[in-house]
C-alpha atoms as a PDB file:
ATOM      1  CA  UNK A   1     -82.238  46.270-110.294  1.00  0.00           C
ATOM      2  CA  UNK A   2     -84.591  46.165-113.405  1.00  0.00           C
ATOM      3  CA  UNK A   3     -88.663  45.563-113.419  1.00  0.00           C
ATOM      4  CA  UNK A   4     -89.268  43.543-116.655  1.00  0.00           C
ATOM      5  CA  UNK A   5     -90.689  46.309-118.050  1.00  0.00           C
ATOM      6  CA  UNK A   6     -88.834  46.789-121.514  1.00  0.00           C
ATOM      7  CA  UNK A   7     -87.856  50.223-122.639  1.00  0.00           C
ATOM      8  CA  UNK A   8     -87.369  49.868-126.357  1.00  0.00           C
ATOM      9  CA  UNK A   9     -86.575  47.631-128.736  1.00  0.00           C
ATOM     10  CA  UNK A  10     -82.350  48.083-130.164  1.00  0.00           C
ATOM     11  CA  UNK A  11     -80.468  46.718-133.034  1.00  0.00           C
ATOM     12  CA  UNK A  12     -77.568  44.822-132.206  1.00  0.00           C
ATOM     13  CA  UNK A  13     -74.936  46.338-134.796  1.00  0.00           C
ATOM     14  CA  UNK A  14     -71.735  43.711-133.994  1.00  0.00           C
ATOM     15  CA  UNK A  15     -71.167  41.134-130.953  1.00  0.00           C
ATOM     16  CA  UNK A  16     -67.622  40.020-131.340  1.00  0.00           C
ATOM     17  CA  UNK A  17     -64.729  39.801-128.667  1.00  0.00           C
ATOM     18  CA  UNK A  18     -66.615  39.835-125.638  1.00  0.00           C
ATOM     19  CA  UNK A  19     -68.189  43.328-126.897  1.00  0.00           C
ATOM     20  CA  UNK A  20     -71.837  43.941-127.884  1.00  0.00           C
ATOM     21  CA  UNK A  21     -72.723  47.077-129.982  1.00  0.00           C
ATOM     22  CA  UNK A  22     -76.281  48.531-129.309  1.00  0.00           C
ATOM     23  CA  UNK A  23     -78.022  50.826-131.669  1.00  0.00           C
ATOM     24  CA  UNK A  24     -80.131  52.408-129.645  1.00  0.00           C
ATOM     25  CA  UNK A  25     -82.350  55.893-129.057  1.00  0.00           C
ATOM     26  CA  UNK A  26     -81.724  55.710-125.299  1.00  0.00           C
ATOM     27  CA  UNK A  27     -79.078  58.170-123.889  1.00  0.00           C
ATOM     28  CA  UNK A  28     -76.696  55.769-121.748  1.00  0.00           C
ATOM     29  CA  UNK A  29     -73.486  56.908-120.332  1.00  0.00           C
ATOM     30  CA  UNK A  30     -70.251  55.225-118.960  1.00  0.00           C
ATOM     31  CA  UNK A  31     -70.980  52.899-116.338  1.00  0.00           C
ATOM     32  CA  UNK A  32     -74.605  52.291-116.454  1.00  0.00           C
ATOM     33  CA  UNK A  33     -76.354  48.842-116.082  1.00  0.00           C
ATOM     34  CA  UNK A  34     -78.489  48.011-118.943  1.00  0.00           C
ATOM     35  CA  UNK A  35     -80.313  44.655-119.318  1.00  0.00           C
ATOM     36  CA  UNK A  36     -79.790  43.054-122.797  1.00  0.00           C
ATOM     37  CA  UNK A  37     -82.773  40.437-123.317  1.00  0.00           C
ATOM     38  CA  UNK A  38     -82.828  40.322-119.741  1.00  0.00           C
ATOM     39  CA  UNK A  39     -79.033  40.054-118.823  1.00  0.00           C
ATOM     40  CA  UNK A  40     -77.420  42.927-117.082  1.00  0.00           C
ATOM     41  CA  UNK A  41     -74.838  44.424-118.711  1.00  0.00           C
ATOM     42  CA  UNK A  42     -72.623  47.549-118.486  1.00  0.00           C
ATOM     43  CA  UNK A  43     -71.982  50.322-120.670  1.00  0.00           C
ATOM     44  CA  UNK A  44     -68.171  50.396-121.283  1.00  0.00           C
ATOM     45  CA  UNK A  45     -68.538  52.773-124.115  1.00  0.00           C
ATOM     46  CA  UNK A  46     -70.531  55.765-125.379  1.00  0.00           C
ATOM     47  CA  UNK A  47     -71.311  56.173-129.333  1.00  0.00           C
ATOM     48  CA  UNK A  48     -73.454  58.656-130.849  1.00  0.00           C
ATOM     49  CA  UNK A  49     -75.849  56.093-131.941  1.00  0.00           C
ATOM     50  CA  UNK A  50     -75.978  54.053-129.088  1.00  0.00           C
ATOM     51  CA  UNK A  51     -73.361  52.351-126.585  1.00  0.00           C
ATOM     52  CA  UNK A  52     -71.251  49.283-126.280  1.00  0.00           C
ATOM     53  CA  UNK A  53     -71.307  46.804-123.450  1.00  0.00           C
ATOM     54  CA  UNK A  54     -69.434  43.720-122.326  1.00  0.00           C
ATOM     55  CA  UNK A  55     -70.013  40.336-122.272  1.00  0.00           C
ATOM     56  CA  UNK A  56     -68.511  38.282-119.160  1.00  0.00           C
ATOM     57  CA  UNK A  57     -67.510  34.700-119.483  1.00  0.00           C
ATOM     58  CA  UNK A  58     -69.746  32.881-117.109  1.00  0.00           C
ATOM     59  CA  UNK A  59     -72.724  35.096-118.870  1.00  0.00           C
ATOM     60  CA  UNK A  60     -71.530  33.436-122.832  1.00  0.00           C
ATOM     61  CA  UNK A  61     -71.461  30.007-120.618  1.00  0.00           C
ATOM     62  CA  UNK A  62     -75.269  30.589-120.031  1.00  0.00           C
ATOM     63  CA  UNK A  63     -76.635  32.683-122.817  1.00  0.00           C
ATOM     64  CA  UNK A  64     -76.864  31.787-126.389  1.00  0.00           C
ATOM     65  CA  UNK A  65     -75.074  34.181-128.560  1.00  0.00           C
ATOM     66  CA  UNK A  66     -78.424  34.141-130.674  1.00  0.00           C
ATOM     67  CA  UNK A  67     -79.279  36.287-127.887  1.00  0.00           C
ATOM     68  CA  UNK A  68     -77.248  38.917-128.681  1.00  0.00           C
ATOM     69  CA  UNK A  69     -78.055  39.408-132.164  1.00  0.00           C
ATOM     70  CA  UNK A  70     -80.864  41.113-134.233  1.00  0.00           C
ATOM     71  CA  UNK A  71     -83.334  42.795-132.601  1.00  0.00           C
ATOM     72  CA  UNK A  72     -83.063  42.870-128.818  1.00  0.00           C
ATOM     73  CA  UNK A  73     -84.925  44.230-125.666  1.00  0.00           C
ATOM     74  CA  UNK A  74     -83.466  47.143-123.848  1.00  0.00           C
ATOM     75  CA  UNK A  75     -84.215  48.259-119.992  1.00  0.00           C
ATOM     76  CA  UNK A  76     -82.161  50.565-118.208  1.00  0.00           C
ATOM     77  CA  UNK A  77     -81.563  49.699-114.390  1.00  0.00           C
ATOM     78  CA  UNK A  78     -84.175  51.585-112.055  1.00  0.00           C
ATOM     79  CA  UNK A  79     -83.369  54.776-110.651  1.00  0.00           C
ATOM     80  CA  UNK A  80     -83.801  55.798-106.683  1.00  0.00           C
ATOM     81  CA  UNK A  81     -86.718  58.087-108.039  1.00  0.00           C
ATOM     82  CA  UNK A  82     -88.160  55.810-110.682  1.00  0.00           C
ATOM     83  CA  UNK A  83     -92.483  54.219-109.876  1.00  0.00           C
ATOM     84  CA  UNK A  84     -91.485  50.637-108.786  1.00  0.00           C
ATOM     85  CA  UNK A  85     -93.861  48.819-111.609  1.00  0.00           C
ATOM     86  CA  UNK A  86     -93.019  44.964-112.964  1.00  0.00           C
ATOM     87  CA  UNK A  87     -91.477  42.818-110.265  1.00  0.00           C
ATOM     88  CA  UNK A  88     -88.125  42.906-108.938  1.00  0.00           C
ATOM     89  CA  UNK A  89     -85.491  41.707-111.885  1.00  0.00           C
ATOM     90  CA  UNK A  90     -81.793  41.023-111.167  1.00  0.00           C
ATOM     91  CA  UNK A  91     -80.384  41.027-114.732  1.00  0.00           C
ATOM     92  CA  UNK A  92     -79.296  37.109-113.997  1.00  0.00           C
ATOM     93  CA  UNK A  93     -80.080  34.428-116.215  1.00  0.00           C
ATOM     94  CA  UNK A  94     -80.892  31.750-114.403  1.00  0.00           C
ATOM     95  CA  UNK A  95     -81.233  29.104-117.496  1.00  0.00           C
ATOM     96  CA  UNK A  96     -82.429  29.212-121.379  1.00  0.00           C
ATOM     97  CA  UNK A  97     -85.729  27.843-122.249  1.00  0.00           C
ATOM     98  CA  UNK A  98     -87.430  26.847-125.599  1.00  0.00           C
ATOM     99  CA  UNK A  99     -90.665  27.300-127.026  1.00  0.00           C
ATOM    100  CA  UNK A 100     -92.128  24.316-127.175  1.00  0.00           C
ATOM    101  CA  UNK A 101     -96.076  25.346-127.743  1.00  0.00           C
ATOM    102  CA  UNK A 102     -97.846  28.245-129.068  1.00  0.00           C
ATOM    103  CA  UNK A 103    -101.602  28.297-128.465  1.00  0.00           C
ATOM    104  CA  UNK A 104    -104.037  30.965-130.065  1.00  0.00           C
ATOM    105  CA  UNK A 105    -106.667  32.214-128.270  1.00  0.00           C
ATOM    106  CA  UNK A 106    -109.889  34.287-129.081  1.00  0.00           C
ATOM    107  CA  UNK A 107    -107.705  37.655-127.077  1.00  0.00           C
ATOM    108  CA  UNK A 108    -104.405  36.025-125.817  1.00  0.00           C
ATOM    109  CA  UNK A 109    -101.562  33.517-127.053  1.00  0.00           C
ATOM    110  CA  UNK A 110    -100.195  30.760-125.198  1.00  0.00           C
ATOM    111  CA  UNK A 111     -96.325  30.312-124.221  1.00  0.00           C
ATOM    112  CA  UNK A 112     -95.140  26.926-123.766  1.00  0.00           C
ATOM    113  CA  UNK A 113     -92.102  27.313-122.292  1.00  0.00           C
ATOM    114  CA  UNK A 114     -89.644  24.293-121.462  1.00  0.00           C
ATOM    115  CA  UNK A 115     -86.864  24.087-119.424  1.00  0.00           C
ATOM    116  CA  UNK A 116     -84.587  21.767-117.314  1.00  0.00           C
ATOM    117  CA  UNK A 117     -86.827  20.297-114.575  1.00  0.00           C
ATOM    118  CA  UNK A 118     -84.225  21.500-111.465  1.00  0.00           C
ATOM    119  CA  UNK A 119     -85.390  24.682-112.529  1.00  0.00           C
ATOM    120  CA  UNK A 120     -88.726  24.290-112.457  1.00  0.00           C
ATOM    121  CA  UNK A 121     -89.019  24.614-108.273  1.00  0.00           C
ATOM    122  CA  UNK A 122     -88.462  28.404-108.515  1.00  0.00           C
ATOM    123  CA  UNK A 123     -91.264  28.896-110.949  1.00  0.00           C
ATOM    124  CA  UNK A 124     -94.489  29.126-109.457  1.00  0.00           C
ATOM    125  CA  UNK A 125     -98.475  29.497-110.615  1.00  0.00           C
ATOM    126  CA  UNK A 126     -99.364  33.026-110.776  1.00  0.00           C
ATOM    127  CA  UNK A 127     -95.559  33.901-109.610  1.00  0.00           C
ATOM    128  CA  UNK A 128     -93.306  36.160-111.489  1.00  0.00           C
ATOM    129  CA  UNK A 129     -90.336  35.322-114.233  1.00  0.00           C
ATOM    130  CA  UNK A 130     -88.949  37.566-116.663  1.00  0.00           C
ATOM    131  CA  UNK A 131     -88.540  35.770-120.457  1.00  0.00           C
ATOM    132  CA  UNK A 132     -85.821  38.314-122.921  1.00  0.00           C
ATOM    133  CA  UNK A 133     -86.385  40.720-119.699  1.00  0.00           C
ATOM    134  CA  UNK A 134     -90.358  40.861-119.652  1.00  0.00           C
ATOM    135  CA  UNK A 135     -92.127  40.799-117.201  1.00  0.00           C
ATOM    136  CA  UNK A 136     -94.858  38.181-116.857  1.00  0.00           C
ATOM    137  CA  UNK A 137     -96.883  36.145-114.937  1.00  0.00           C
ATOM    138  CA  UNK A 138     -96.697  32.406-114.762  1.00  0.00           C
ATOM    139  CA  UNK A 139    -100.237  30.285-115.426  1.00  0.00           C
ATOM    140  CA  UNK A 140     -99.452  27.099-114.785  1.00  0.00           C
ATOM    141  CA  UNK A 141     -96.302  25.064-114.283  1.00  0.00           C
ATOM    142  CA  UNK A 142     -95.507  21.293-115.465  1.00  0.00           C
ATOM    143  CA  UNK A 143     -92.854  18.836-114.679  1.00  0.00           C
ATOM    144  CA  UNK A 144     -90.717  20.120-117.399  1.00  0.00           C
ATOM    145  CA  UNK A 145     -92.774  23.251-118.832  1.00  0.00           C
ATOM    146  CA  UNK A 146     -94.548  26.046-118.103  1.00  0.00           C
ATOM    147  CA  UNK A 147     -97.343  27.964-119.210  1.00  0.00           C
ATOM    148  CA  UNK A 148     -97.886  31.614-119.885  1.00  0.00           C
ATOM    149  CA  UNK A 149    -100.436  33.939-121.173  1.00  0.00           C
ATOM    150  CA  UNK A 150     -99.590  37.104-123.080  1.00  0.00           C
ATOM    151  CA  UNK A 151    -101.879  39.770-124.202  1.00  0.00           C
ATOM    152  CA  UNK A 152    -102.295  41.298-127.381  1.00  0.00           C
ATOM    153  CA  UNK A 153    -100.327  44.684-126.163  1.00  0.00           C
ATOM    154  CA  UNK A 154     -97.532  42.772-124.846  1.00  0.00           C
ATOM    155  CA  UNK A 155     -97.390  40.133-128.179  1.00  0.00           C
ATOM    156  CA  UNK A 156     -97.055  43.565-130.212  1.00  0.00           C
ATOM    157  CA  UNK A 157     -95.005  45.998-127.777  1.00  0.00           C
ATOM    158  CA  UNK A 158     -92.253  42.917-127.521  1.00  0.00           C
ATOM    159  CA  UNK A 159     -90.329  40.709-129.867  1.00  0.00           C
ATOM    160  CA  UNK A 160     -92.378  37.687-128.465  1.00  0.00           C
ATOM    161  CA  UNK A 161     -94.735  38.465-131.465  1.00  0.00           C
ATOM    162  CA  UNK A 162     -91.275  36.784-133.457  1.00  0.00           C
ATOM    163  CA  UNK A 163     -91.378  33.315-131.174  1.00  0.00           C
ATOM    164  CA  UNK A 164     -91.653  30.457-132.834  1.00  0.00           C
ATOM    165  CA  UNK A 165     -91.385  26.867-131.549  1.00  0.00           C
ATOM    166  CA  UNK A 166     -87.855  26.175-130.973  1.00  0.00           C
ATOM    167  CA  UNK A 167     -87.408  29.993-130.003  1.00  0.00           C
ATOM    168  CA  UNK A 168     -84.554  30.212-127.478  1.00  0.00           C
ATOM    169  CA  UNK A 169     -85.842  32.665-124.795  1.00  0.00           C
ATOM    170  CA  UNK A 170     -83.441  33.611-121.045  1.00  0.00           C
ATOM    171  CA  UNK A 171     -85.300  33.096-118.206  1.00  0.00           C
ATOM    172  CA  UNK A 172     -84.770  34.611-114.602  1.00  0.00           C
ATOM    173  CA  UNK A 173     -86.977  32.852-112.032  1.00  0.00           C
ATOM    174  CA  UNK A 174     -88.854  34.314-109.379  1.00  0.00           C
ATOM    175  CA  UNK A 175     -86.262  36.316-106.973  1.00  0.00           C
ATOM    176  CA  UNK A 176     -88.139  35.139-103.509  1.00  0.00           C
ATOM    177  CA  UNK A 177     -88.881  31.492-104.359  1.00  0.00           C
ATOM    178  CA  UNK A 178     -84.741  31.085-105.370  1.00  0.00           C
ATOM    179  CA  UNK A 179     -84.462  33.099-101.969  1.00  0.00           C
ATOM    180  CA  UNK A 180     -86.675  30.768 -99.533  1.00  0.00           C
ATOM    181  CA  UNK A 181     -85.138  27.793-101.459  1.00  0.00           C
ATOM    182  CA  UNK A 182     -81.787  28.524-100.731  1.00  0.00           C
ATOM    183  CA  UNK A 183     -82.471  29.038 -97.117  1.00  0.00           C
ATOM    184  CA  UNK A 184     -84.383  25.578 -97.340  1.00  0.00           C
ATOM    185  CA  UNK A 185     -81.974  23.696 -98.468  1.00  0.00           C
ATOM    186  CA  UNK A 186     -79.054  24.632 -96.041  1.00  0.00           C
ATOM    187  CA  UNK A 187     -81.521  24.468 -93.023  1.00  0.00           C
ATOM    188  CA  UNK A 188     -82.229  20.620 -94.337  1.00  0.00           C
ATOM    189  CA  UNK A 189     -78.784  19.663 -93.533  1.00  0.00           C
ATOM    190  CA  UNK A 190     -79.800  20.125 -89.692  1.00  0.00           C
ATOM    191  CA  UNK A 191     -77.045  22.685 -89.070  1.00  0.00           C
ATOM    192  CA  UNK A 192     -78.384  25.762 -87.380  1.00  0.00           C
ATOM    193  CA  UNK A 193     -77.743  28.862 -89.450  1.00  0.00           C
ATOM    194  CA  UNK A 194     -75.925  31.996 -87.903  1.00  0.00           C
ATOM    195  CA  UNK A 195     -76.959  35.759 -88.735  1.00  0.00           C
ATOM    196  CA  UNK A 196     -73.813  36.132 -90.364  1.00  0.00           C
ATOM    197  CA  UNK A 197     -74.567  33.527 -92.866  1.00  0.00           C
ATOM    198  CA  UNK A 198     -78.345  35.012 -93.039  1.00  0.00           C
ATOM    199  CA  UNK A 199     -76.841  38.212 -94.001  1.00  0.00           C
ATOM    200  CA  UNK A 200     -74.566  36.874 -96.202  1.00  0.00           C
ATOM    201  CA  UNK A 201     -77.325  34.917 -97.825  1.00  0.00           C
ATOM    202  CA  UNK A 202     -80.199  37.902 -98.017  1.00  0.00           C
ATOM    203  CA  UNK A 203     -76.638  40.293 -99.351  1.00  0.00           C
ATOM    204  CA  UNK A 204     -76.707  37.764-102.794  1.00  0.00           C
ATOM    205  CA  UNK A 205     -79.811  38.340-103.658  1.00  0.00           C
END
C-alpha cells in the first residue's frame, strides 16, 4: 500500500525486456514494492546506484511506455510503523488520462484531466485519485474530464510542473468509490450476495 505522497524524483537509466532500471538515492532491497509513476512494481535487482524492477504484461497493456522513461516519481510501499498521510494508493492503474487544459491562476494551476467516460463514476468532487502516484484531490468532475487544483509546492516538488496539454498522466481512482461500485453492481442483478463472496470481494481491494 502507497499514500500518493512521492518520495523523490529517479532517472530511468534503460526500460527494455520487461526490465526498468531506476537511478535512484533511495536504498531498496530485493523484494520491495516500489510505485513507478504510480504503478507498483518490485525490486528484482539491487545496483549500487539504484535498483531494477519488472514490468508485467497486463501492466505494458495499460501503461504507456512513455511512462517509464525520463524522469519518474518514486514511493516506496508504507511500512507497519510509517504516519498514514495521503490516501490509501494500491499501485494499480486503473486507466491513462491526457491533459487536456491547463489554467493559471493568481496561486494555483488548473489540471484538466480527460479520460474514458466509464471511468469517470469512480472519480468524485473533493474525492481522492492519485495522477504519476500523487496524491490529490478532485475539484470538479465532467462527463468526460475532470478538474484539479495544484498548489505551487506540489507544481514544483513534482514533475507536473513538466505537463503540457497532451501530457499522458496514470490514474488510480478513488479505492472506496471502485469498492461500493462493485458491490452495486452485483447486488443490481437481484441475486443475494453470500459472506463468502463479501469477503472475497473486500480481499481484492
Amino acid at each position: 500500500m502507497f499514500t500518493g505522497l512521492i518520495r523523490e524524483i529517479a532517472t530511468v537509466k534503460r526500460y527494455s525486456n520487461n526490465i526498468l532500471s531506476i537511478r535512484s538515492s533511495h536504498k531498496a532491497k530485493l523484494g520491495d514494492s516500489i510505485a513507478i509513476n504510480g504503478v507498483c512494481l518490485t525490486v528484482i535487482k539491487v545496483n549500487s546506484d539504484g535498483f531494477d524492477l519488472e514490468v508485467a504484461d497486463e501492466t505494458r497493456s495499460i501503461v504507456p511506455q512513455e511512462k517509464f522513461q525520463g524522469e519518474v516519481h518514486i514511493e516506496p510501499a508504507m511500512q507497519m510503523d510509517d504516519r498514514f498521510e495521503g490516501h490509501i494508493v494500491q499501485g494499480h492503474v486503473d486507466c491513462v488520462g491526457e491533459v487536456e487544459r491547463i489554467l493559471k491562476r493568481e496561486n494555483a494551476t488548473d489540471f484538466f484531466i480527460a479520460v474514458d467516460p466509464k471511468y469517470i463514476a469512480h472519480i468524485i468532487p473533493k474525492g481522492s485519485i492519485t495522477i504519476d502516484g500523487i496524491s490529490l484531490t478532485v475539484n470538479d468532475v465532467f462527463e468526460r474530464s475532470f478538474r484539479l487544483t495544484i498548489i505551487p509546492h506540489t507544481l514544483e516538488q513534482t514533475l507536473m510542473r513538466t505537463y503540457k496539454v497532451g501530457t499522458k498522466v496514470n490514474v488510480e481512482t478513488d479505492l472506496f468509490a471502485r469498492y461500493i461500485d462493485h458491490i452495486l453492481s452485483h447486488r443490481s442483478n437481484k441475486r443475494a450476495m453470500g459472506w463468502d463472496e463479501v469477503d472475497a470481494i473486500q480481499m481484492s481491494y
